[in-house]
Protein backbone atom coordinates (compact mmCIF):
# COMPACT_ATOMS: atom_id res chain seq x y z
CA UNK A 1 0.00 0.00 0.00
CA UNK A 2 2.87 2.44 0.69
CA UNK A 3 4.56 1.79 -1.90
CA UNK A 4 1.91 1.94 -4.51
CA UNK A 5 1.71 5.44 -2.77
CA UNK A 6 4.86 6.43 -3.01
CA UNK A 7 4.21 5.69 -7.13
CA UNK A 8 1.17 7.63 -7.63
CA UNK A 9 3.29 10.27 -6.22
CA UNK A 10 5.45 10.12 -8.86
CA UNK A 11 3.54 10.06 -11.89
CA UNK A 12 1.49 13.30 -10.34
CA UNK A 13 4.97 14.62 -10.00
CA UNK A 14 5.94 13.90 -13.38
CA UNK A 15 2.70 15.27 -14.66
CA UNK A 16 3.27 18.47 -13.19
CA UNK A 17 6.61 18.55 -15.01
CA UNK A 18 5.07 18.17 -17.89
CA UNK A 19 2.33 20.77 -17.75
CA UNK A 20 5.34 22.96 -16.23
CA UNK A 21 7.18 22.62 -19.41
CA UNK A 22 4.16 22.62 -21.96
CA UNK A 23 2.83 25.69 -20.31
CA UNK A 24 6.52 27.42 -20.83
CA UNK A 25 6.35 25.92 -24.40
CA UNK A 26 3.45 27.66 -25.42
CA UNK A 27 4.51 31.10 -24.09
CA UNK A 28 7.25 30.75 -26.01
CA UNK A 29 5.89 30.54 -29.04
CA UNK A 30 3.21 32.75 -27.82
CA UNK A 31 5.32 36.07 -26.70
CA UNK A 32 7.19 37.79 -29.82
CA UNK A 33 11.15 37.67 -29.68
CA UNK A 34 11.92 41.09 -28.06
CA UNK A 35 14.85 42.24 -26.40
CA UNK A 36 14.98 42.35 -22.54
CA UNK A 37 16.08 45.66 -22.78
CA UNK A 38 13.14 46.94 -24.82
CA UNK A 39 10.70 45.10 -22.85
CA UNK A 40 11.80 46.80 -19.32
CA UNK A 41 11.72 50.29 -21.34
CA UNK A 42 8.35 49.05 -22.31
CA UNK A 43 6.91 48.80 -18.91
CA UNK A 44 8.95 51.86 -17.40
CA UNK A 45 7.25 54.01 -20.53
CA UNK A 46 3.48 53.31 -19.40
CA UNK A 47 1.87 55.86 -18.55
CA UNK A 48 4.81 58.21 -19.12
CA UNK A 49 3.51 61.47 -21.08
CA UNK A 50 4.25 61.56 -24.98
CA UNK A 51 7.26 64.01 -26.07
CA UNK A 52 6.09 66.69 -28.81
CA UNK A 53 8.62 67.17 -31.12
CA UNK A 54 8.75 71.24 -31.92
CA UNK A 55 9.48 71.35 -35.45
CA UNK A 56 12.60 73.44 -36.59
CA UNK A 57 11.27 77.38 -37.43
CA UNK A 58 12.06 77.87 -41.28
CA UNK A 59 14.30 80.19 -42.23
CA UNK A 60 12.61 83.85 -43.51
CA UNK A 61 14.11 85.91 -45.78
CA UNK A 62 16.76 88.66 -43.86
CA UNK A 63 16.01 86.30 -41.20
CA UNK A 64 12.55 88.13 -40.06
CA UNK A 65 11.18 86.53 -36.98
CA UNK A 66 8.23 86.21 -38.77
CA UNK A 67 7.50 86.39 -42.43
CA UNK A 68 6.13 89.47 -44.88
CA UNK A 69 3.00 89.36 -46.08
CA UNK A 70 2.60 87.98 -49.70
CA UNK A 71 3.50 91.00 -52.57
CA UNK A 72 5.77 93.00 -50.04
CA UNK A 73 9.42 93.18 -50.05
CA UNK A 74 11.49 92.19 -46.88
CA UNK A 75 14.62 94.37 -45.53
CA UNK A 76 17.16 94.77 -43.44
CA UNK A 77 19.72 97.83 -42.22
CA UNK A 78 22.37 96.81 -39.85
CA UNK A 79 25.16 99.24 -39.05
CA UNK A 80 28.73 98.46 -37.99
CA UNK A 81 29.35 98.01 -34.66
CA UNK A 82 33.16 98.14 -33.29
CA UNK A 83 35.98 97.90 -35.75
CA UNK A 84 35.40 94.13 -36.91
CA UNK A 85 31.27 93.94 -36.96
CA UNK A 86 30.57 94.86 -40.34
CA UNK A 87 27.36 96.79 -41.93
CA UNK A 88 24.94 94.92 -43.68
CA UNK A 89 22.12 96.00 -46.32
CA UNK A 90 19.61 92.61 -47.24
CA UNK A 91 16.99 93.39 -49.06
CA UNK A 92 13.97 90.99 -50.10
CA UNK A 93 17.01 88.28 -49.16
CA UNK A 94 19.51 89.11 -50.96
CA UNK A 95 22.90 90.67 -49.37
CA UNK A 96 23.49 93.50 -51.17
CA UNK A 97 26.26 95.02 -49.09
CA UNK A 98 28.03 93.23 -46.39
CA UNK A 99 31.55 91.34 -45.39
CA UNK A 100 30.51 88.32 -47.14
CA UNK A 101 30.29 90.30 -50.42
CA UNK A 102 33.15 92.56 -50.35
CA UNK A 103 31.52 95.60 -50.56
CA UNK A 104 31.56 97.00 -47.62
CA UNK A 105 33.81 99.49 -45.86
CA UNK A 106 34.40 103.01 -43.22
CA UNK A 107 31.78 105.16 -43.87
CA UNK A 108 28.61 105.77 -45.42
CA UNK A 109 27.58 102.75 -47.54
CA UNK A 110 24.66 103.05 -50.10
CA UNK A 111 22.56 100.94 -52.30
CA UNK A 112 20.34 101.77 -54.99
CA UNK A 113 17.11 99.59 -55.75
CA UNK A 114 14.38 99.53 -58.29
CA UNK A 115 11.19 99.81 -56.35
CA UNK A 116 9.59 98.49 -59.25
CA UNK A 117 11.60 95.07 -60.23
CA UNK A 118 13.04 94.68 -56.64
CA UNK A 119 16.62 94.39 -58.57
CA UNK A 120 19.83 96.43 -57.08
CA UNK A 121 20.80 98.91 -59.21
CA UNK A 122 23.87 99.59 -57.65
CA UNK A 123 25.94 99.89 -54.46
CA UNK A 124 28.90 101.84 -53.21
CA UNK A 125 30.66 102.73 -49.77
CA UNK A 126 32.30 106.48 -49.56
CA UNK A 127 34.98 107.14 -46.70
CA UNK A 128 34.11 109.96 -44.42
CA UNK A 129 37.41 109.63 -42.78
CA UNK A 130 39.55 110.41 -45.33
CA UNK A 131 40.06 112.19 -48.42
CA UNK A 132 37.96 114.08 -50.15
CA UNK A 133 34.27 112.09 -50.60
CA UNK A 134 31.30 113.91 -49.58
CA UNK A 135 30.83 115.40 -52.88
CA UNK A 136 30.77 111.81 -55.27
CA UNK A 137 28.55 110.71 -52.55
CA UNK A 138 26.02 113.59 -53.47
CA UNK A 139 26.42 112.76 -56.95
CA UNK A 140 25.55 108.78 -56.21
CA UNK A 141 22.61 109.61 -53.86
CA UNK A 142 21.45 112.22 -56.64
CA UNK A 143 22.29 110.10 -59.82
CA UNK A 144 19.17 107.41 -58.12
CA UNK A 145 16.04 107.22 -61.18
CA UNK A 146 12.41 107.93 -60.17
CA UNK A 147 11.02 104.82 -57.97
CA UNK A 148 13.89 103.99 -56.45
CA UNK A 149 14.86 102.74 -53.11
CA UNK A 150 18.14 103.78 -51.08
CA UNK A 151 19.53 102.57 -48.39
CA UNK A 152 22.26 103.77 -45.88
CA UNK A 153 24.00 102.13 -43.13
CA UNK A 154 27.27 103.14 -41.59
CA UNK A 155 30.77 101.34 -40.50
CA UNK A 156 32.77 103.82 -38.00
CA UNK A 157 33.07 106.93 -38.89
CA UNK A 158 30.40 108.60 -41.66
CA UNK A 159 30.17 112.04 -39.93
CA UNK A 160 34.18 113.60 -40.23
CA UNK A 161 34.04 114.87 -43.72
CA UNK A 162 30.48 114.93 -44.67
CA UNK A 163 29.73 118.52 -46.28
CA UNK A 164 26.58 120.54 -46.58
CA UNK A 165 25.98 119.66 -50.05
CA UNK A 166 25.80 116.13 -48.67
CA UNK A 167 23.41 116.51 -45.96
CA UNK A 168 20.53 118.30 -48.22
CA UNK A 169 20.84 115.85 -50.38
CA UNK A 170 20.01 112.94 -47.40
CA UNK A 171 17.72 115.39 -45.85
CA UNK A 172 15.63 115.89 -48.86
CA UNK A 173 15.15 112.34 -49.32
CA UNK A 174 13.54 112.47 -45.44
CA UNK A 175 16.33 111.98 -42.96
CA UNK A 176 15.64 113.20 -39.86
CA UNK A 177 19.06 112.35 -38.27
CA UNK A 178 21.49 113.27 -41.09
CA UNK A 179 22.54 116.61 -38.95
CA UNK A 180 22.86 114.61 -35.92
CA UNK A 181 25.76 112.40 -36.96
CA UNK A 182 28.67 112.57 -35.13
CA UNK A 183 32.14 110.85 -34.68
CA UNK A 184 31.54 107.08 -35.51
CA UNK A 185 27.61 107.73 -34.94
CA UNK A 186 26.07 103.95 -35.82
CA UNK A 187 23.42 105.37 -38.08
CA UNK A 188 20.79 103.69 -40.89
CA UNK A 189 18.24 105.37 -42.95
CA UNK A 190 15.86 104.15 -45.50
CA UNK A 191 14.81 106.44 -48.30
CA UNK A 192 12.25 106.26 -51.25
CA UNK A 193 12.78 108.86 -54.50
CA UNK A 194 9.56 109.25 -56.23
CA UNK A 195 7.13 107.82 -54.83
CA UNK A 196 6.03 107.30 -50.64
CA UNK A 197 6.41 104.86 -48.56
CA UNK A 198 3.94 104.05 -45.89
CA UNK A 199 3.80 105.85 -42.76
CA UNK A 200 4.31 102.61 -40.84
CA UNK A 201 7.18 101.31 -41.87
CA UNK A 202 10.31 102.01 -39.89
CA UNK A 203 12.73 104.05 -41.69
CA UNK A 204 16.04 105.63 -39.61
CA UNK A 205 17.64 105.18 -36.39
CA UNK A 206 20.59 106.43 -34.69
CA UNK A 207 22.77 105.83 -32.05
CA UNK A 208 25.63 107.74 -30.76
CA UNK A 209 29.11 107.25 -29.50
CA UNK A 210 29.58 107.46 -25.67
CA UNK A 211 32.49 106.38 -23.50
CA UNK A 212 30.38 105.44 -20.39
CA UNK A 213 27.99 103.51 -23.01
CA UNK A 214 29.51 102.02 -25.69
CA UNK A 215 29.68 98.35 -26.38
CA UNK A 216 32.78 98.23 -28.11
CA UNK A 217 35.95 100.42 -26.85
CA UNK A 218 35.65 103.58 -28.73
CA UNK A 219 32.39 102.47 -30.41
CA UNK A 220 28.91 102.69 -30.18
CA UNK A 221 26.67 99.16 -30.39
CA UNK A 222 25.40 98.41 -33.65
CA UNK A 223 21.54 99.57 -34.70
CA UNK A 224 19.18 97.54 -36.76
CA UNK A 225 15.76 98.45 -38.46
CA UNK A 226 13.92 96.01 -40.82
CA UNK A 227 10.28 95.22 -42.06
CA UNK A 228 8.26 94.62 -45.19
CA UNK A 229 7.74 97.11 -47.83
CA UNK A 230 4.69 96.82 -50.68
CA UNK A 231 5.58 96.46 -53.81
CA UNK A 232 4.07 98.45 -56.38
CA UNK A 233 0.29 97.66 -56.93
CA UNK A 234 -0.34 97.06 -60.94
């Protein structure tokens, strides 16, 4: 009797075994292959809160913060600020004066645009440091056709040898500043020859020199002004 006991506890032994290793069997086949790595970062993920994504801002054009409305033309004046911060003139993004071009230099620099086709016309930088260049620069400003735009930004000095002539020519164009540059004065001024632009768009600003101010030793910080002009309605 015992030992036909100590038998029937050994095939229920065995049976469980077997169930034991069936029942592994099937989850085996059961559970997809996946790493034990990716299963623990699984479980530690539930219930954690999704990450957004924030998609990468494009790129506008003279690197607005925002973009122009459609049928306007975008632009930026940046003037030089200490001796190795050049001036910059972008207009409807395009660099037309600026380190990277090679156009740019002390002084007054000026470009010429057709309001019209939104194509440069031309540019040029006049030293008001030395030699003798107030009076080509009144030529330049007054050689400009009907319907164009102009734009002015300065690199260090622009106020030294700039003449009378010089300054009725800037001040009939609407400068309200022109007589209030001084020694490297960072200055920019936007200008439109015959025609107007709108009221709201922001045309000139100045900033002067000052020793208990400055950002850069013996200059003034640089000034920026930029925003979206219409084009011509046809």
């Amino acid at each position: 009797m015992v030992k036909m006991k100590g038998t029937l506890k050994a095939l229920f032994l065995f049976f469980l075994s077997l169930c034991a290793w069936y029942s592994g069997y099937l989850l085996a086949e059961l559970i997809p292959e996946t790493p034990l790595s990716s299963a623990v970062y699984s479980i530690r993920s539930i219930g954690e809160k999704p990450v957004l994504k924030v998609p990468t801002p494009r790129r506008q054009k003279c690197d607005h913060w925002t973009s122009c409305p459609p049928n306007t033309y975008a632009y930026k004046l940046l003037s030089g600020g200490g001796k190795d911060n050049y001036a910059k003139i972008c207009f409807d993004d395009e660099l037309l004066i600026g380190e990277k071009t090679g156009n740019v230099e002390r002084g007054i620099n000026i470009a010429i645009v057709n309001y019209v086709t939104g194509k440069v016309i031309k540019t040029q930088f006049f030293d008001m440091y030395e030699g003798d260049n107030s009076g080509p620069m009144t030529a330049f400003i007054q050689s400009a056709p009907q319907k164009s735009l102009l734009f002015f930004v300065t690199h260090d000095d622009g106020s030294s040898r700039l003449k009378e002539e010089a300054k009725n020519a800037i001040e009939a164009l609407g400068s309200k500043e022109i007589r209030n540059l001084k020694f490297r004065s960072s200055w920019v001024f936007l200008a439109a020859k015959g025609f107007e632009l709108p009221s709201g768009i922001e045309r000139e600003k100045i900033n002067h020199s000052d020793n208990k101010k400055n950002r850069y030793y013996g200059w003034p910080a640089e000034i920026q002004i930029d925003g979206c002009i219409p084009r011509e309605q046809s």
